[in-house]
Every structure is written in structure tokens, then in C-alpha cells.
N, C-alpha and C. Protein backbone atom coordinates (compact mmCIF):
# COMPACT_ATOMS: atom_id res chain seq x y z
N UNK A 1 -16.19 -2.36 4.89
CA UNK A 1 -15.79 -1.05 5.36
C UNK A 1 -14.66 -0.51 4.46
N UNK A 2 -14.41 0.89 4.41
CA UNK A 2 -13.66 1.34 3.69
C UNK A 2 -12.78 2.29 4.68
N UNK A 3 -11.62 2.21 4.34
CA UNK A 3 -10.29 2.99 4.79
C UNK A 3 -9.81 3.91 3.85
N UNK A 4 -9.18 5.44 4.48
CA UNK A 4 -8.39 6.29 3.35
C UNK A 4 -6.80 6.24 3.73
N UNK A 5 -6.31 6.11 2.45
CA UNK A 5 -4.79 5.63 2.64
C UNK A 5 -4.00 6.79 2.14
N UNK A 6 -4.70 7.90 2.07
CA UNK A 6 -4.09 9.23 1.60
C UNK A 6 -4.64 9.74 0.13
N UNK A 7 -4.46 10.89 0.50
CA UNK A 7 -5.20 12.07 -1.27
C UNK A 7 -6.62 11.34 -0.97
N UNK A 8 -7.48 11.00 -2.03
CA UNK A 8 -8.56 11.14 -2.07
C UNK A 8 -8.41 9.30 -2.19
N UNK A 9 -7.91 8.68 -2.25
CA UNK A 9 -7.67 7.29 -2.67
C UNK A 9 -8.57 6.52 -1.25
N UNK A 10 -9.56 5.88 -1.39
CA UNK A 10 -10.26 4.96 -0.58
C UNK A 10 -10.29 3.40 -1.06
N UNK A 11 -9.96 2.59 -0.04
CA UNK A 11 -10.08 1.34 -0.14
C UNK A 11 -10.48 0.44 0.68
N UNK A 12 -11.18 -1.39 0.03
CA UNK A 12 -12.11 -1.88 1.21
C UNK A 12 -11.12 -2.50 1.78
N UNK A 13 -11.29 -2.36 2.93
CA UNK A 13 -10.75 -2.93 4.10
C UNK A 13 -10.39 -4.41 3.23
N UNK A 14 -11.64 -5.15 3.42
CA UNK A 14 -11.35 -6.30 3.15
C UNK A 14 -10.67 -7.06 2.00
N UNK A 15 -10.12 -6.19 1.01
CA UNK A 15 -9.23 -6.38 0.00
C UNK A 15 -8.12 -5.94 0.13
N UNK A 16 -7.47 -5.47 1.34
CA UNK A 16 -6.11 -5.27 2.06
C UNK A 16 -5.37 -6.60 2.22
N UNK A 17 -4.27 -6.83 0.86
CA UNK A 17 -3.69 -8.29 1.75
C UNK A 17 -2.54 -7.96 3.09
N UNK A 18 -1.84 -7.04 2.96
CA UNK A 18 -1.05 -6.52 3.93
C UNK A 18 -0.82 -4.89 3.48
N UNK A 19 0.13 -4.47 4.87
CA UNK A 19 0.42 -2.87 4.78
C UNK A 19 1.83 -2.89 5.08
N UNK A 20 2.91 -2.69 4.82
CA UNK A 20 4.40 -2.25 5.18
C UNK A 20 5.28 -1.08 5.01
N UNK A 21 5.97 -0.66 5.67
CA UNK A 21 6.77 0.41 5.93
C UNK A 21 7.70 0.31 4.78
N UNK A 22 7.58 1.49 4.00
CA UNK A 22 8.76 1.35 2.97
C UNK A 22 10.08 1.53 3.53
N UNK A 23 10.64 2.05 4.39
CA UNK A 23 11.89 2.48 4.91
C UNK A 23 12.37 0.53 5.60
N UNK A 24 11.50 0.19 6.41
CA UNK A 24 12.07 -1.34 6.68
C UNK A 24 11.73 -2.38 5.99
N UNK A 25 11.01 -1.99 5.05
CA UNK A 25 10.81 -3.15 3.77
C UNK A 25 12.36 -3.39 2.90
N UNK A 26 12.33 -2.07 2.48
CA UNK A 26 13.04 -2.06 1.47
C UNK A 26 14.69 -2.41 1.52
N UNK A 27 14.55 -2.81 2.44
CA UNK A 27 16.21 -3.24 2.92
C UNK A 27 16.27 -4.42 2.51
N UNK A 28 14.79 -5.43 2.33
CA UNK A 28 15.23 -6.65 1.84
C UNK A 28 15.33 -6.89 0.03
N UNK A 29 15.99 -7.34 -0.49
CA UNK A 29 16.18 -7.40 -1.94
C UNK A 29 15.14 -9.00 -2.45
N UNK A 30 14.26 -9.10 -1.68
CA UNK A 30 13.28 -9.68 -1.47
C UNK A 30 11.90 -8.74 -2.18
N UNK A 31 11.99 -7.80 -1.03
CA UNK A 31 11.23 -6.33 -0.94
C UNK A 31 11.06 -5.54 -2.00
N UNK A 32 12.29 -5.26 -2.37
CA UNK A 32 12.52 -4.70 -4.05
C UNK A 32 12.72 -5.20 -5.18
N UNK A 33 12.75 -6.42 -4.79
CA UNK A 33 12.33 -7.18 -6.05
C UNK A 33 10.63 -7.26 -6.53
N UNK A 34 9.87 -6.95 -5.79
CA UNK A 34 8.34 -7.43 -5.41
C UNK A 34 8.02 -5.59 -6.13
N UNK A 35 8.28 -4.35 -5.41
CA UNK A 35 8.46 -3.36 -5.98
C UNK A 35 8.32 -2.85 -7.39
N UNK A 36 9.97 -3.57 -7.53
CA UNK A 36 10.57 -3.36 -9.03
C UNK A 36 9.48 -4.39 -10.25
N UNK A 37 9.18 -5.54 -9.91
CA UNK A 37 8.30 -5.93 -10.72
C UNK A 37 7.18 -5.37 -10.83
N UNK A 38 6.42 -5.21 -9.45
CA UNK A 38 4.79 -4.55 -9.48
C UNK A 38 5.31 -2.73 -10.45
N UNK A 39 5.99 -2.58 -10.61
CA UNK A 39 6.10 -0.95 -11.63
C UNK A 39 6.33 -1.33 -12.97
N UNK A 40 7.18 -2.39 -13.15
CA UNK A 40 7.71 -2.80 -14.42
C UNK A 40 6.15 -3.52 -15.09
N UNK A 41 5.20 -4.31 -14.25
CA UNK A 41 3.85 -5.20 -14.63
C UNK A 41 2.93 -3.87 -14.58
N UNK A 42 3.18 -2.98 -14.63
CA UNK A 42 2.28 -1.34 -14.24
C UNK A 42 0.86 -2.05 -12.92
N UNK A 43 1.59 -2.67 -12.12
CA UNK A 43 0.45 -2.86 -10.98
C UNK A 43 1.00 -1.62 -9.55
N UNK A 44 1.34 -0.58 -9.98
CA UNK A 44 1.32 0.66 -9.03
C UNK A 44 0.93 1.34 -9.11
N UNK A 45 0.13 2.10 -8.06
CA UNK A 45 -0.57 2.54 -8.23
C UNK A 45 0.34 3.76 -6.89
N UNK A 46 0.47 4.97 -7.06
CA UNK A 46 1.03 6.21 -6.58
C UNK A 46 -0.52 6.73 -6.03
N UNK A 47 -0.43 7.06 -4.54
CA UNK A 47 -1.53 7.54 -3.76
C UNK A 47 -1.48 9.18 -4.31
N UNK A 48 -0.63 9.61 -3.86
CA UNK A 48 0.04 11.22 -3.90
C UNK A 48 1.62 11.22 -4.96
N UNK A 49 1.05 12.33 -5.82
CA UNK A 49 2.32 12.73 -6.35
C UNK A 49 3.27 13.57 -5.90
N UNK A 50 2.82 14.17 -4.80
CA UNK A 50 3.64 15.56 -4.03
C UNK A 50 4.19 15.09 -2.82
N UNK A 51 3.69 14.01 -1.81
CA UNK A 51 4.29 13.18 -0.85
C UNK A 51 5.19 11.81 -1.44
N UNK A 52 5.99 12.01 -0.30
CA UNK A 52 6.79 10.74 -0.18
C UNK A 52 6.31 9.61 0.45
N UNK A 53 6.21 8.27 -0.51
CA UNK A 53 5.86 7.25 -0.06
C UNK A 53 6.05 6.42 1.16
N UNK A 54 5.29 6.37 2.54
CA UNK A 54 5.56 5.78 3.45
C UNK A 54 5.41 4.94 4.47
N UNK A 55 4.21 4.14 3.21
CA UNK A 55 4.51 2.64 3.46
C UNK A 55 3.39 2.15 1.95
N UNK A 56 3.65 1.25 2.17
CA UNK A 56 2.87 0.26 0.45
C UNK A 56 1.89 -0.62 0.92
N UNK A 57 0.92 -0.90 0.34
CA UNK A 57 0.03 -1.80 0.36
C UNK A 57 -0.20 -2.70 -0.30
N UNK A 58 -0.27 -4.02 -0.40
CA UNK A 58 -0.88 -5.06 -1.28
C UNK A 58 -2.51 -5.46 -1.17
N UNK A 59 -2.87 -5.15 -2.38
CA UNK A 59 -4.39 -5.14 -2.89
C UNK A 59 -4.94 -5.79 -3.33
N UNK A 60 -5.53 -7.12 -3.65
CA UNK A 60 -6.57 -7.54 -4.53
C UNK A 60 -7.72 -7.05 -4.82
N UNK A 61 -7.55 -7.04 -6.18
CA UNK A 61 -8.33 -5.90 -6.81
C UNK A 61 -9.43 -6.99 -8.40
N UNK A 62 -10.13 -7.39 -8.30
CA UNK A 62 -10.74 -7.91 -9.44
C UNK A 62 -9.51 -9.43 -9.78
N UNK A 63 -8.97 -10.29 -8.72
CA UNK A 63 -8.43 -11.11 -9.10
C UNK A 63 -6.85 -10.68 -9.22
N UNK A 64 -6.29 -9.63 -9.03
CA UNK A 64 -5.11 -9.30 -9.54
C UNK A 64 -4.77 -8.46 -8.22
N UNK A 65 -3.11 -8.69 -7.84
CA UNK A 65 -2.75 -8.05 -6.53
C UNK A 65 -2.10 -6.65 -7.22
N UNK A 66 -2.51 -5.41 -6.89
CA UNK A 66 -1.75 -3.92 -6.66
C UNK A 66 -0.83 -3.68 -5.86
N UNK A 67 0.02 -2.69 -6.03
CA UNK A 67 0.81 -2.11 -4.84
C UNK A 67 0.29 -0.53 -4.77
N UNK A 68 -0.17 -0.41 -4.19
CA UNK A 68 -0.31 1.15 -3.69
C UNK A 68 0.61 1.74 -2.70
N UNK A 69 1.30 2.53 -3.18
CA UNK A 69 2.31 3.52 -2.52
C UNK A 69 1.61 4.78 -2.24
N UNK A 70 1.66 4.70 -0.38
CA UNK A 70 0.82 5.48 0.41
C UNK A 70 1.57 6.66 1.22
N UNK A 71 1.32 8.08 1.29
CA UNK A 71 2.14 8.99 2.23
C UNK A 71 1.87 8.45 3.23
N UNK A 72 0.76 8.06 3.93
CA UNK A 72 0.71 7.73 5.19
C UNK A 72 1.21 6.80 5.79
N UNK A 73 1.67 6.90 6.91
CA UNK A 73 2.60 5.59 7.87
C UNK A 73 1.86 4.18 7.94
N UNK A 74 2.33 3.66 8.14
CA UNK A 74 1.87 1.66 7.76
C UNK A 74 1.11 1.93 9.48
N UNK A 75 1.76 2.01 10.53
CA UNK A 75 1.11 2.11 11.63
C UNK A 75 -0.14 2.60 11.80
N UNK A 76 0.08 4.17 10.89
CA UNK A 76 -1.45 4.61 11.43
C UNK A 76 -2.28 3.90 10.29
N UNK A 77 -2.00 3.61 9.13
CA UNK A 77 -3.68 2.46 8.39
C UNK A 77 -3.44 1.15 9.44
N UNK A 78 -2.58 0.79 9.88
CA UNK A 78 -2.89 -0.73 10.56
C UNK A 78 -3.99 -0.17 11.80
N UNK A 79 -3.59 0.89 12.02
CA UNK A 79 -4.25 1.39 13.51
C UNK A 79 -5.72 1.68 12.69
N UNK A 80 -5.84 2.05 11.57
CA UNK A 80 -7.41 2.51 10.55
C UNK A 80 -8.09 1.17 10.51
N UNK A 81 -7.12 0.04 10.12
CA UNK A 81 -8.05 -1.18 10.04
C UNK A 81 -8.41 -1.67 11.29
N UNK A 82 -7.65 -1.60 12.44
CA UNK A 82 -8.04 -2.17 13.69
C UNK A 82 -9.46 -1.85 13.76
N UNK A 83 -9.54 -0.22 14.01
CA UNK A 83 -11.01 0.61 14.41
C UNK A 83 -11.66 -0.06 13.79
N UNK A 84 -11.97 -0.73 12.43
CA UNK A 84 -12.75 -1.02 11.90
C UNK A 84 -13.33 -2.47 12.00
N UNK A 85 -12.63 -2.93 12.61
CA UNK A 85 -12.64 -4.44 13.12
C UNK A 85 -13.40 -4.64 14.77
């Protein structure tokens, strides 16, 4: 099954390793360390250029994990993958 995580960007469900809130992620220097590398390794991937990012995703994608930075709230895709389950 496939989920939309904002703009035109679709992804399979089942290559979702997790979804988190950037606002309570990012408090850990844990969090931004994981961030700051996935931009610096160019594994980011920006949903929307005109929204603010508000929450991130980790992806396996062909063997290799992404971060996708999503406008949409971590709640409502967790609530997208439930339906789909």
C-alpha cells in the first residue's frame, strides 16, 4: 500500500521505518545529530519547498535509509498507516 506524506511525494507503506515530530525530536542532540548527517550524506529528501517541515520520516529505499522531511504532522501519517493496516 502506498501513503501521501505531502506535495505530490507517495510512499510504500511498507518501507516506512518510523515517522517523528520534528518539534519533539529535535530537542534530542541524538535527533540532530541523525538530521545533520542524513543532509551532510545528501540522504534528504525535502517533501515541500514552501511548507515547514513537520515531522521526518525514515525510509528504506533500495538498501539505503532516507530522511524525508514532511509538512504534514507525524500523527496524521501514523493515523494514514493505521487505515492501511
Amino acid at each position: 500500500m502506498y501513503i501521501s506524506i505531502g506535495g505530490e511525494t507517495v510512499l510504500r507503506s511498507c518501507d516506512i521505518v518510523g515517522v517523528f515530530d520534528t518539534d519533539s525530536v529535535t530537542v534530542s542532540k541524538h535527533s540532530r545529530d541523525l538530521l545533520n548527517t542524513a543532509e551532510k550524506e545528501k540522504r534528504t529528501v525535502m517533501v515541500s519547498m514552501t511548507e515547514l517541515p513537520r515531522s521526518f520520516l525514515l525510509v528504506r529505499e533500495q538498501g539505503e535509509i532516507k530522511l524525508y522531511l514532511s509538512p504534514v504532522a507525524a500523527g496524521t501519517l501514523i493515523g494514514r498507516i493505521k487505515k492501511l493496516k
